[in-house]
Structures are given as structure tokens and as C-alpha cells.
Protein backbone atom coordinates (compact mmCIF):
# COMPACT_ATOMS: atom_id res chain seq x y z
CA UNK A 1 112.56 112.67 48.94
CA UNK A 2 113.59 114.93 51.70
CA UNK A 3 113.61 118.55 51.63
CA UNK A 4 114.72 121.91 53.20
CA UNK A 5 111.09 122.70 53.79
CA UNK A 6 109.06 121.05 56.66
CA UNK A 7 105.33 121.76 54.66
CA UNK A 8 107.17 119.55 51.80
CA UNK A 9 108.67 116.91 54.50
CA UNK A 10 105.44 116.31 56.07
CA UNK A 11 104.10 115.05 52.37
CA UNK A 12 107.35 113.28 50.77
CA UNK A 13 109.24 112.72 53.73
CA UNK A 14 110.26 108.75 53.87
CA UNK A 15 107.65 107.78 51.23
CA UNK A 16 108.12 104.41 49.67
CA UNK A 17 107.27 104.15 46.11
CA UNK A 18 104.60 101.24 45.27
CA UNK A 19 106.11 99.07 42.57
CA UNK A 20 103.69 96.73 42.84
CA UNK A 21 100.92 98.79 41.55
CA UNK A 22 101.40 102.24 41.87
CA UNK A 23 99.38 103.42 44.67
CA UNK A 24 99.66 107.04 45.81
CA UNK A 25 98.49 106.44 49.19
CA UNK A 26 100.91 104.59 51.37
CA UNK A 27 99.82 100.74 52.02
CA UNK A 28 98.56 99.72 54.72
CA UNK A 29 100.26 96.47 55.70
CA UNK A 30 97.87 94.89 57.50
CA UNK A 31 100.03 91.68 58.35
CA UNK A 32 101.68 89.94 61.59
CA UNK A 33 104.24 88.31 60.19
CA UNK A 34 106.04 88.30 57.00
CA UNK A 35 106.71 84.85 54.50
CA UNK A 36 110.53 83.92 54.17
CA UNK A 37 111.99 83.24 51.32
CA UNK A 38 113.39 79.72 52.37
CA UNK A 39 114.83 79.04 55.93
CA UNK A 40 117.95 80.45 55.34
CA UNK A 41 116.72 83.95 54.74
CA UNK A 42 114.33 83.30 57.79
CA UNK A 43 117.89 82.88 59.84
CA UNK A 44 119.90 85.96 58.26
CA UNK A 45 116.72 88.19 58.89
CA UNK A 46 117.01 87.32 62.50
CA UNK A 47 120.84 87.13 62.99
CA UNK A 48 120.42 90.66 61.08
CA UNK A 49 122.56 89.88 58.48
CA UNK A 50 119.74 90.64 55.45
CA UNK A 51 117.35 93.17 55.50
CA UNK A 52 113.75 92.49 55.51
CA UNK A 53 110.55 92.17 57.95
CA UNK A 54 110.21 89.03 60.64
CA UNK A 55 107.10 89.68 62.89
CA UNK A 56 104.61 92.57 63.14
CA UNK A 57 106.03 93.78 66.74
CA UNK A 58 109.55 93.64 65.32
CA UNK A 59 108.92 96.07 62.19
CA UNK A 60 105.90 96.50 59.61
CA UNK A 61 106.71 98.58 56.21
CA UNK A 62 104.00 101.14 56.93
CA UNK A 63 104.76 101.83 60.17
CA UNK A 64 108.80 101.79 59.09
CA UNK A 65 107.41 104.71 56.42
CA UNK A 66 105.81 106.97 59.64
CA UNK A 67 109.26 106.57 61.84
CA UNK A 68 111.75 107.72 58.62
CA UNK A 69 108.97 110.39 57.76
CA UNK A 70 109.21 111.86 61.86
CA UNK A 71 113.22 111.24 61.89
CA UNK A 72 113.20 113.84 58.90
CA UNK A 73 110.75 116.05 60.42
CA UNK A 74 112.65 116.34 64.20
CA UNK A 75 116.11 116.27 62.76
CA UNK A 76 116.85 112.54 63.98
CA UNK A 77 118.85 109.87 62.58
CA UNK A 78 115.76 107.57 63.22
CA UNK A 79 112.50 107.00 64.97
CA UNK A 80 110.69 103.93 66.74
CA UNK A 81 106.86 104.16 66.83
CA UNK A 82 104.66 103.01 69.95
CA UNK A 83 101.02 102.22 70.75
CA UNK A 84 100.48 104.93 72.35
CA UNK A 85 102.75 108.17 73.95
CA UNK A 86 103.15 106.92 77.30
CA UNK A 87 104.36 103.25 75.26
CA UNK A 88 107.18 105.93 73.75
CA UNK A 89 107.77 107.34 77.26
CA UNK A 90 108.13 104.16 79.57
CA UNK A 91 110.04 102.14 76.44
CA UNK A 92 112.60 104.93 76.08
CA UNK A 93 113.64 105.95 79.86
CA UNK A 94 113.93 102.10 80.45
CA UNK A 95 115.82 101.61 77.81
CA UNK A 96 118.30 103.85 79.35
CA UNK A 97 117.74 103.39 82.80
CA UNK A 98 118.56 100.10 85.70
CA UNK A 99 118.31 99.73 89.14
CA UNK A 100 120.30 101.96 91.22
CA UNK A 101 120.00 104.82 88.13
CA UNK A 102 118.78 108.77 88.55
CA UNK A 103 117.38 111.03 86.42
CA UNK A 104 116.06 114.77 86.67
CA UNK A 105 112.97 115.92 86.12
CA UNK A 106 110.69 118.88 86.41
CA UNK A 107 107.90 119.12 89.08
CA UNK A 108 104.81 119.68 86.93
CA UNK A 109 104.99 116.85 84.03
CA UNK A 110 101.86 114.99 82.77
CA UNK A 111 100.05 112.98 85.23
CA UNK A 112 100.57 109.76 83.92
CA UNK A 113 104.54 110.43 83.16
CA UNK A 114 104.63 112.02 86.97
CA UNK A 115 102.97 108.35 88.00
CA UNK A 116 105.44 106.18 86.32
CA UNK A 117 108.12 108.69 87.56
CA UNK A 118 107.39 108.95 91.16
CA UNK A 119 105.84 105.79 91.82
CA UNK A 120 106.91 102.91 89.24
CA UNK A 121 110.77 103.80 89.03
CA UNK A 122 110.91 104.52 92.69
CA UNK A 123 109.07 100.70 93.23
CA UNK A 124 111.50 99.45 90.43
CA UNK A 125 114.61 101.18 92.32
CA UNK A 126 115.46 104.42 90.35
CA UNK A 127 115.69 107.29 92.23
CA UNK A 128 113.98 110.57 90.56
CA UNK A 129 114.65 114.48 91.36
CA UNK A 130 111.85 116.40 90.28
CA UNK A 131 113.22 119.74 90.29
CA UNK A 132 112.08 123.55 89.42
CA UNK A 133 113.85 123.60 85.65
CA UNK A 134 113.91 127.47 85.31
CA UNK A 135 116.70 127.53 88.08
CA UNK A 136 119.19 126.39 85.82
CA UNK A 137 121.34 126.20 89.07
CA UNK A 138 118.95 123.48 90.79
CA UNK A 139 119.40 121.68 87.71
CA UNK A 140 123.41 121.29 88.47
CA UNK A 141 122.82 120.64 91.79
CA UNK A 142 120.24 118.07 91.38
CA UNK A 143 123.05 115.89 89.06
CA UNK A 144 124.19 112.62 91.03
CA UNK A 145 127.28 110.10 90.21
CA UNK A 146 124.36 107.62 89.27
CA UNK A 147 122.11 110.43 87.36
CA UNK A 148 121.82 109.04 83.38
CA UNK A 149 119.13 111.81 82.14
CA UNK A 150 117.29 114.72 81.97
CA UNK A 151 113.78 114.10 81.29
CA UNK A 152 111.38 117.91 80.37
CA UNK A 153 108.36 118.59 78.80
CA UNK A 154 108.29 121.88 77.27
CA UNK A 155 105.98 123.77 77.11
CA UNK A 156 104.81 121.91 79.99
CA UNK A 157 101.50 119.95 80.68
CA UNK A 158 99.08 121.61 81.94
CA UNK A 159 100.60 125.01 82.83
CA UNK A 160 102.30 125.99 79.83
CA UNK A 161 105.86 126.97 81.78
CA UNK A 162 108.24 126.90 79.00
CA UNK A 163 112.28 125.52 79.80
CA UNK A 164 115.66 126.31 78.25
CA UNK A 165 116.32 123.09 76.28
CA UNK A 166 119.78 124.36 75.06
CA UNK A 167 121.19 125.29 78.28
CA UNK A 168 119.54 122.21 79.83
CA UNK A 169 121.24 120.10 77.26
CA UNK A 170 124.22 121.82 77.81
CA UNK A 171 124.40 120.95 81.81
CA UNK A 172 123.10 117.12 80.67
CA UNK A 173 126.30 117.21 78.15
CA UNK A 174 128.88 118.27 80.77
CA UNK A 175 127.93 115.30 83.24
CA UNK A 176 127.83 113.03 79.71
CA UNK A 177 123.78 112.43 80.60
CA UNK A 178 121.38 112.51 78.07
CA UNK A 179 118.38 114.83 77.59
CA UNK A 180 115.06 113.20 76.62
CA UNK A 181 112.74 116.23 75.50
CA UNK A 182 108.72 115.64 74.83
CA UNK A 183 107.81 118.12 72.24
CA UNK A 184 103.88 116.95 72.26
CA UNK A 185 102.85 120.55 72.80
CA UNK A 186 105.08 122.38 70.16
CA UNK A 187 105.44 119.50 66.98
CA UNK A 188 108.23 119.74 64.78
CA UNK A 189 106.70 122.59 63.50
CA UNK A 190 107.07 124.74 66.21
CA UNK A 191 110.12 123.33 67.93
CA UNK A 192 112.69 120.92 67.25
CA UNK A 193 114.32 120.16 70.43
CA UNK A 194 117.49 117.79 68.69
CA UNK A 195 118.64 120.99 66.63
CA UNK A 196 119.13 122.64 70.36
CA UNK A 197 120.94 119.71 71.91
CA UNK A 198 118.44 117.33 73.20
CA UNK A 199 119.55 113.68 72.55
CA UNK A 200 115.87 112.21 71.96
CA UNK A 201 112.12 113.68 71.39
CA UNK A 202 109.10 112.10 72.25
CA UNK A 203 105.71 112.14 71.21
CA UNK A 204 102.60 111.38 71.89
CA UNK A 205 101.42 111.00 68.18
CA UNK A 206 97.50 110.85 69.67
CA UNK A 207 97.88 114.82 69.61
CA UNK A 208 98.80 117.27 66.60
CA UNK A 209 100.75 114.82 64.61
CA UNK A 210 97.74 112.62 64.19
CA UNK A 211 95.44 115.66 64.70
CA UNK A 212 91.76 113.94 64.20
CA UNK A 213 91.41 112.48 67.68
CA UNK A 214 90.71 108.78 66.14
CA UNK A 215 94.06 107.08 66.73
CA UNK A 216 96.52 106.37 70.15
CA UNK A 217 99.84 105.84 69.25
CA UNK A 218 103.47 107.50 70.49
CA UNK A 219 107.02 108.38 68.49
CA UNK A 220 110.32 108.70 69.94
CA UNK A 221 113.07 110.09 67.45
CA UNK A 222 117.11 110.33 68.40
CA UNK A 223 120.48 108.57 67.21
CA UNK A 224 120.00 105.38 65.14
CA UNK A 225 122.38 103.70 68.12
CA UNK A 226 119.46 104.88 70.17
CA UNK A 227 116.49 104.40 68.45
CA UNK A 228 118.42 100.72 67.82
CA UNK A 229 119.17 99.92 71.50
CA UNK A 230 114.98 100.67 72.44
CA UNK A 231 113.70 98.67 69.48
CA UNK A 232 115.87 96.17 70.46
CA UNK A 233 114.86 96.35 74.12
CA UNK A 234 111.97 97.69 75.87
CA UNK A 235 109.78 98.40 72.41
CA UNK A 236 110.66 94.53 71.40
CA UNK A 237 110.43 92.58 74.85
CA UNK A 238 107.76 95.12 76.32
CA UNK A 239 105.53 95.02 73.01
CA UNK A 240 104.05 98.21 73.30
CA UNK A 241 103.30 98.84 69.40
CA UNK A 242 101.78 100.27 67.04
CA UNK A 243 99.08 99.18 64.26
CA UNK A 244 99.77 99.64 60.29
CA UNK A 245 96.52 101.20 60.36
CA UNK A 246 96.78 103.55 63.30
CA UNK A 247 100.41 104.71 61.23
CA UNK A 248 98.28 105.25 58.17
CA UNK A 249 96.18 107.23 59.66
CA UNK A 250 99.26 109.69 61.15
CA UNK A 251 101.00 109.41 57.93
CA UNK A 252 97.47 110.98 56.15
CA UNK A 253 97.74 113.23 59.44
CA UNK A 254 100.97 114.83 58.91
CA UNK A 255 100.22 116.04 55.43
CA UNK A 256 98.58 118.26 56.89
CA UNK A 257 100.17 119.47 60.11
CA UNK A 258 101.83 122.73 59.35
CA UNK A 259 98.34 124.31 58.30
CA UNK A 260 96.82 122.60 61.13
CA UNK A 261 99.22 123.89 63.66
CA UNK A 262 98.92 127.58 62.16
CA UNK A 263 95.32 127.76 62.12
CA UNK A 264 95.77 126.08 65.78
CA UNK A 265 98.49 129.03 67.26
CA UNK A 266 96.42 131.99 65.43
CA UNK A 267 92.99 131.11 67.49
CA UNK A 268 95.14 129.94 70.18
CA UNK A 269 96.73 133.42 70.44
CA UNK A 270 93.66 134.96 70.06
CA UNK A 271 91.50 133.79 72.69
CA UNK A 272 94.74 133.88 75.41
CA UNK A 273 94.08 137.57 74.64
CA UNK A 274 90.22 137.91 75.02
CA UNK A 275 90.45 135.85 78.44
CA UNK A 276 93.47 137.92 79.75
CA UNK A 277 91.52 141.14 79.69
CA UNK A 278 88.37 139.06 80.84
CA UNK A 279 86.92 140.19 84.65
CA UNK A 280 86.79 136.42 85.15
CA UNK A 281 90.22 134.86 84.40
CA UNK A 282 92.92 135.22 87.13
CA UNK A 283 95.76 134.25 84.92
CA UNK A 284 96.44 132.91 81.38
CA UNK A 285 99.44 130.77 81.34
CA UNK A 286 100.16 131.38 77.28
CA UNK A 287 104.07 131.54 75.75
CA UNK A 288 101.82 134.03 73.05
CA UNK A 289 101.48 136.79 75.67
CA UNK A 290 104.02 138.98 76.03
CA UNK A 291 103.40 138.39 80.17
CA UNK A 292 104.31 134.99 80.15
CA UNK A 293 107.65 134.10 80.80
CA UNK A 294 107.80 131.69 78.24
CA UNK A 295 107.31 134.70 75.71
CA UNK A 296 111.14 134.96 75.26
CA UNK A 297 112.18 131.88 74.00
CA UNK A 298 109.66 132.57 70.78
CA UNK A 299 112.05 133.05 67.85
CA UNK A 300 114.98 131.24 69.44
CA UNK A 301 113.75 128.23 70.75
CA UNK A 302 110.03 127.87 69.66
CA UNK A 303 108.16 129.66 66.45
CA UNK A 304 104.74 130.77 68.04
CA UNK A 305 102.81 130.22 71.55
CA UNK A 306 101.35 126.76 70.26
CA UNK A 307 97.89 125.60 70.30
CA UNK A 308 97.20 125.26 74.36
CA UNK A 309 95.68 127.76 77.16
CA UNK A 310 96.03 127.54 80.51
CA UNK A 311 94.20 129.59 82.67
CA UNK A 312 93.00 130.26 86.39
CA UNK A 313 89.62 131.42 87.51
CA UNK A 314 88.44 134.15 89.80
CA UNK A 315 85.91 131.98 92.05
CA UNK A 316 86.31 128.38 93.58
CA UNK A 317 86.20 125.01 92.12
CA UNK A 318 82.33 124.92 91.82
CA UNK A 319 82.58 128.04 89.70
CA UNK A 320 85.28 125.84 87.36
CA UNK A 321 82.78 123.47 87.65
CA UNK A 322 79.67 125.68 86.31
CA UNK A 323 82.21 127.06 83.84
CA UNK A 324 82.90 123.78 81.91
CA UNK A 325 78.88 122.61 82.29
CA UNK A 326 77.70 125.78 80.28
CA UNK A 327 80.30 125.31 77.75
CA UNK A 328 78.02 124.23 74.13
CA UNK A 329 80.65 123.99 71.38
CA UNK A 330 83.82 123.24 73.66
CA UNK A 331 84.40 119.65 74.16
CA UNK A 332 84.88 118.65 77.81
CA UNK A 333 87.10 116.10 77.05
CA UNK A 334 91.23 115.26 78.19
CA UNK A 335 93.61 115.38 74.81
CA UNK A 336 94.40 117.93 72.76
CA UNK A 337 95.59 118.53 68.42
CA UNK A 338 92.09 117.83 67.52
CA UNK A 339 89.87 119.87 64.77
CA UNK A 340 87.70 120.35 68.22
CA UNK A 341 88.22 122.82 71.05
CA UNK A 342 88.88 120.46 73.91
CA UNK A 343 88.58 121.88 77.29
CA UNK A 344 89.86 119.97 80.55
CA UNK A 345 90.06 120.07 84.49
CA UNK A 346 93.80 118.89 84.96
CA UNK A 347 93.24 118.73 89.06
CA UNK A 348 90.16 116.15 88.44
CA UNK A 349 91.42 114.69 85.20
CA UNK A 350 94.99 114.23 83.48
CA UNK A 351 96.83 115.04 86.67
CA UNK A 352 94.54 113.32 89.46
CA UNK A 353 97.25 111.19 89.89
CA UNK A 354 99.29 113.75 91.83
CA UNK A 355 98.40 113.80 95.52
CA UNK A 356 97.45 117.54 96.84
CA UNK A 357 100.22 118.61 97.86
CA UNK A 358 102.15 117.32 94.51
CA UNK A 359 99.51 119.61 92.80
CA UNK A 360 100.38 122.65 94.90
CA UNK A 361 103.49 121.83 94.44
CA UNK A 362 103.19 122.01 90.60
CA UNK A 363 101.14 124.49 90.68
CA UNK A 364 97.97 122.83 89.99
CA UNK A 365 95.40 124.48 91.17
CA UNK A 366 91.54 123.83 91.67
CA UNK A 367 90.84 126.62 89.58
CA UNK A 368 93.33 125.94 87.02
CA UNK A 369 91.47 125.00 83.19
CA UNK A 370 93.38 123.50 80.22
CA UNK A 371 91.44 124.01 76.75
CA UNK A 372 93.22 122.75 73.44
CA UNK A 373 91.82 125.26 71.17
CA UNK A 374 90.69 123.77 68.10
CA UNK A 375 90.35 124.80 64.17
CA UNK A 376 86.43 126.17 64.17
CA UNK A 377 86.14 129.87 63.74
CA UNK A 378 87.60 131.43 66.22
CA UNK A 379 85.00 133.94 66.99
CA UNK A 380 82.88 131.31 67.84
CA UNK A 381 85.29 129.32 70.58
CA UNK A 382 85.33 133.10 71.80
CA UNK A 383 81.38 132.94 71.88
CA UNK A 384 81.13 129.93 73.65
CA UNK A 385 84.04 130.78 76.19
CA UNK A 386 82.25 134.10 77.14
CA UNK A 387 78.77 132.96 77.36
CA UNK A 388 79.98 130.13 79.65
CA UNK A 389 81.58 132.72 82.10
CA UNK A 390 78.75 134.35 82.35
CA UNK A 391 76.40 131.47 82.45
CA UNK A 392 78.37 130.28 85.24
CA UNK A 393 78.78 133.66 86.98
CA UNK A 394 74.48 134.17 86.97
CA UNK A 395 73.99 130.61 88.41
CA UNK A 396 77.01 130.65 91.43
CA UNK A 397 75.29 134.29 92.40
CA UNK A 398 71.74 132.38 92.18
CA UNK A 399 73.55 129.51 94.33
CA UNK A 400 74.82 132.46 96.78
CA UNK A 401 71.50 134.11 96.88
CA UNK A 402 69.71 130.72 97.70
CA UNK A 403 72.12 129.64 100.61
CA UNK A 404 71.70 133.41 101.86
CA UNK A 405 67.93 133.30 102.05
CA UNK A 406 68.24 129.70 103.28
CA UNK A 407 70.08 130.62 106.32
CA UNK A 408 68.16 133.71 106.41
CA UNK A 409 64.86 131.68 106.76
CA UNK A 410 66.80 129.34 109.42
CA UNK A 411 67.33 132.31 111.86
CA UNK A 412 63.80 133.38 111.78
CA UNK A 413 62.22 130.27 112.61
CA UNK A 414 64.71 130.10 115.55
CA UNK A 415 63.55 133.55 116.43
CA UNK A 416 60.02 132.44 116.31
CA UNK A 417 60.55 129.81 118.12
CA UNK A 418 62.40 131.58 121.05
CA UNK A 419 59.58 134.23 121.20
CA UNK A 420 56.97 131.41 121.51
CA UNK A 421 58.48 129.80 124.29
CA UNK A 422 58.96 133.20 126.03
């Protein structure tokens, strides 16, 4: 059944009935390979000329049930599943992508996508731009004779800048590129990046679409010729897969992801506002606040300011530090889509990878704190926010006031000492 409604997608979306015996939940096909017929329908399986299941890497029905359910929900004539989101990322741009190729890309990506990016492709000989994306103009110039994409995250990881996807996809379709968007941040409920040009969407399904922090697994969703061409390819020869069980457990996921995602944007917007009137905070990077200049693609190109903070400190890196340490309830801990409020150091954690100048670059800063705010009451992840500012504010003026009396006590005893030798 599909629907006009996304809340009634999420649930009916792709769902194959049980003849067998009837089961509501989906099955979990917990197989490797699949028993032929006779050898003939073995051979027309391969040679594609029947349809029908060969080998667990090559297609499994309950995994086949999560990519038609995530085609539906991103607008896509079809979806390939991975083992985990940067599976989905790798598999996809080298599916489109040889020796000798370029592609675009923004400065400030995930640290592990900015890794394969700038030092994997470049190894493997394609050449990579990594350009400011709000300069629309930069994009253009950046476009080679050899460029074949546009890669963006937006919003993107970890500082929330949001990008035009239309008029990106527009400049890709001029030059015949394509544009590869990854809408981890947003979901399908929030933003659906195909209905605004983009040729494919990735995912890394470990986040809100799974949403309980117990599985690893990635989606990309585009044109069946695409979808086709990486299954056939990089997902096939490369292997990076995904388990029946692990696409259970998104499937039971993504019944619930609109009220997830809600509950996730209304604390979300909430606490961007208590920390940007906070004496501690710096900066909140949040599309949600009317400051941000992400704040004027909601409504056009994105529903709400999602379920991610970014935000910069008033102190040093110890202070960050003391900040995170006297958190209680607040998970220190790198992800993000999970019931928990998950709060993260992206210059010592997801984007270590970058070298310091990449991170200044990016606008990664020392001070800079990612938190995924989760689904408890939002009061409380307010609670626990403020009384670790504070926490950490008393014990770096303690730390001040020891070092003071420290050196204090240093020049006295060199004093004393000068007077007893005079």
C-alpha cells in the first residue's frame, strides 16, 4: 500500500503480505542463500531472466521490504541497503566515479566521508574540490570537463550550515552531473532532497530512521537505473551489506519516525533557545533560530530545524572539556536519532580525522559541541545542560584560583630566598 501521507508510508509502505502464515510483523529472513527450484531456475535467476533470491549479499526478502519501504518514503524509484552509512556512501560515489573523475564537495562534511574524500579518492586518482556551497558562484566555478557529481550534506555535520539543494541541483543539471544529497540530519520527514532535484539520497540508517541506537546499517535511494548499476557494482563486488535482522529492526524503527522526529525538533528547538540567551554559549548553530542562516530555507526546502545543536563555548577547550564531564543525563557518546540526548566533541571525535587547519578551515573549532537532543523531557536535558555549565564554570575558576596562588607562592619563596642571601 502506498499513500499520500508519510505517518501512513512509514507503516504500510512496501509491506509484503505473509501467505504462509499470516504474520503481522515482517519476517525476518534469516538465510544466506536461497534453494532453487531445479538448475534451470538456478541459471535464469542469475542470467536475470526470472525473478527470485540467489545469495544473501545479492538480495534477502526482508531487507528487499526496508529498500521499497525508503524508495516510497524519499520519493525514489528504488533503494539499495548497506551495512552501515559510510557502506551507502563509498558504494554509491564509486559506483559513479573512475580514475581520472572529479566531483564537488563542501568543506565541512563528516569526518569519515571528508577521509575517504580527501585521502582515499585522491590515493585512488579522483580529484576532489571541496568548496564553500553557499557561494553558489564557487560552485560553477569549481565544475571541471572530468567533474561527474556534486556530493552535500545538508544540514551539515557538525555545524548545522544548511545548502540550497535546488539551485545546487540545478548547476549539477546544466553540466549533466549528478547530485548525491545525504539527508541523515533531516529524514524524509523533514526533507526530501529528490522532490528538489537531487539525483540520489543517502543515509546513514544508524541515526533517526533506525532511531534506538542498536543497529549500523546505511540506505541510498535514486533511479532504479541507479540503484541497479550500484547493486550491481560496488554493493555486490564490495559486499558491504546489510543483515535481515538489522532491516527488521529499521523496518519496526520507521513506524515510528514521524513522532520520533517531532518530539526530536520540539526539544531540539527548545534548548537552541535556552543556550542562545545563555552567558556561556558563544554561538548556537540551529536552522530553528531565526539567526541562523539556515532559518530561511524552513518551509521551502526543510519542515523544522531538525533534531541537532551545534554550539560554541565562551572559555577554552578545557572548559569544553569540564562541560561534557559534569554532564549526568546527557550521553557523551558520537551518533545521533537516539531516544538519548547524545552529546559529542566533533574536534576530538567524529571529525579528528581532519588535520588543524582542515578544521579551521571548516570551521571546527575547539570549542565547538554537537549534542543530538533526545526524546526525555525536555526540561530535564535543559537541567542537565545548565547545571553542567555551571559545574564547569565553578571548577575552571577553582583551576584559575589554584594556578594563581601557585605562582603566587612561587614568587615568595624566590623573594625569601633573595632576602636570605642578601
Amino acid at each position: 500500500m502506498q499513500s499520500e501521507n508519510l505517518e501512513t508510508n512509514t507503516i504500510h509502505a512496501g509491506k509484503m503480505r505473509d501467505s504462509q502464515h499470516g504474520a503481522l510483523s515482517t519476517p525476518i529472513y534469516q538465510t544466506s542463500t536461497f534453494v532453487f527450484d531445479n538448475v534451470q531456475q538456478g541459471a535464469n535467476r542469475f542470467l536475470g531472466e526470472e525473478e527470485g533470491f540467489i545469495y544473501g549479499r545479492l538480495g534477502n526478502p526482508t531487507i528487499r521490504e526496508l529498500e521499497q519501504k525508503m524508495a516510497v518514503l524519499e520519493g525514489a524509484d528504488d533503494a539499495a541497503a548497506f551495512g552501515s552509512g559510510m557502506g551507502a556512501i563509498s558504494a554509491t560515489l564509486l559506483a559513479n566515479l573512475n580514475k581520472g573523475d572529479h566531483l564537488i564537495s563542501s568543506a565541512a562534511l563528516y569526518g569519515c566521508t571528508f577521509a575517504l574524500l580527501n585521502h582515499k579518492f585522491r590515493d585512488l586518482g579522483i580529484e576532489v574540490s571541496f568548496v564553500d556551497m553557499e557561494d553558489l558562484a564557487a560552485v560553477k566555478d569549481a565544475i571541471q570537463e572530468n567533474t561527474k557529481l556534486i556530493y552535500l550534506e545538508t544540514p551539515v555535520n557538525p555545524n548545522l550550515v544548511v545548502f540550497d539543494i535546488k539551485a545546487i541541483a540545478a548547476i549539477a543539471e546544466e553540466s549533466q552531473l549528478l547530485t548525491i544529497v545525504d539527508n541523515t540530519f533531516m529524514s524524509p520527514v523533514l526533507q526530501q532532497p529528490i522532490a528538489l532535484g537531487a539525483d540520489i539520497v543517502i543515509h546513514s540508517a544508524t541515526k533517526f530512521l533506525n532511531g534506538h541506537g542498536d543497529v549500523v546499517a546505511g540506505i541510498a535511494c535514486g533511479g532504479a537505473d541507479q540503484i541497479q548499476n550500484i547493486k550491481l557494482t560496488t554493493l555486490k563486488d564490495m559486499g558491504a551489506v546489510m543483515s535481515p535482522n538489522d532491516a527488521w529492526l529499521i523496518i519496526r524503527g520507521l513506524k515510528t519516525l514521524h513522532l520520533r522526529v517531532e518530539r526530536h525538533c520540539q526539544n531540539a528547538q527548545s534548548v537552541a533557545e535556552f543556550l542562545d540567551k545563555h552567558s556561556e554559549i558563544k554561538e548556537v548553530y540551529y536552522p530553528g533560530l531565526t539567526s541562523h542562516q539556515g532559518y530561511q530555507f524552513i518551509g521551502s526546502q526543510m519542515k523544522s530545524g531538525g533534531g541537532v545543536i551545534a554550539f560554541e563555548l565562551e572559555g577554552d577547550f578545557d572548559f569544553a572539556v569540564e562541560f561534557m564531564n559534569a554532564l549526568q543525563m546527557c550521553v557523551i557518546a558520537v551518533s545521533l536519532g537516539d531516544a538519548e540526548t547524545l552529546i559529542q566533541h566533533p574536534a576530538s571525535m567524529t571529525h579528528s580525522p581532519y588535520t588543524d587547519e582542515e578544521r579551521r578551515e571548516a570551521g571546527i573549532t575547539d570549542t565547538l559541541v554537537r549534542i543530538a537532543v533526545g526524546l526525555e523531557h525536555v526540561d530535564d536535558i535543559i537541567a542537565d545542560i545548565e547545571m553542567a555549565l555551571s559545574t564547569a564554570k565553578t571548577r575552571m575558576q577553582s583551576k584559575d584560583q589554584s594556578k594563581a596562588n601557585d605562582e603566587g607562592a612561587l614568587d615568595l619563596d624566590g623573594l625569601c630566598t633573595y632576602s636570605e642571601k642578601v
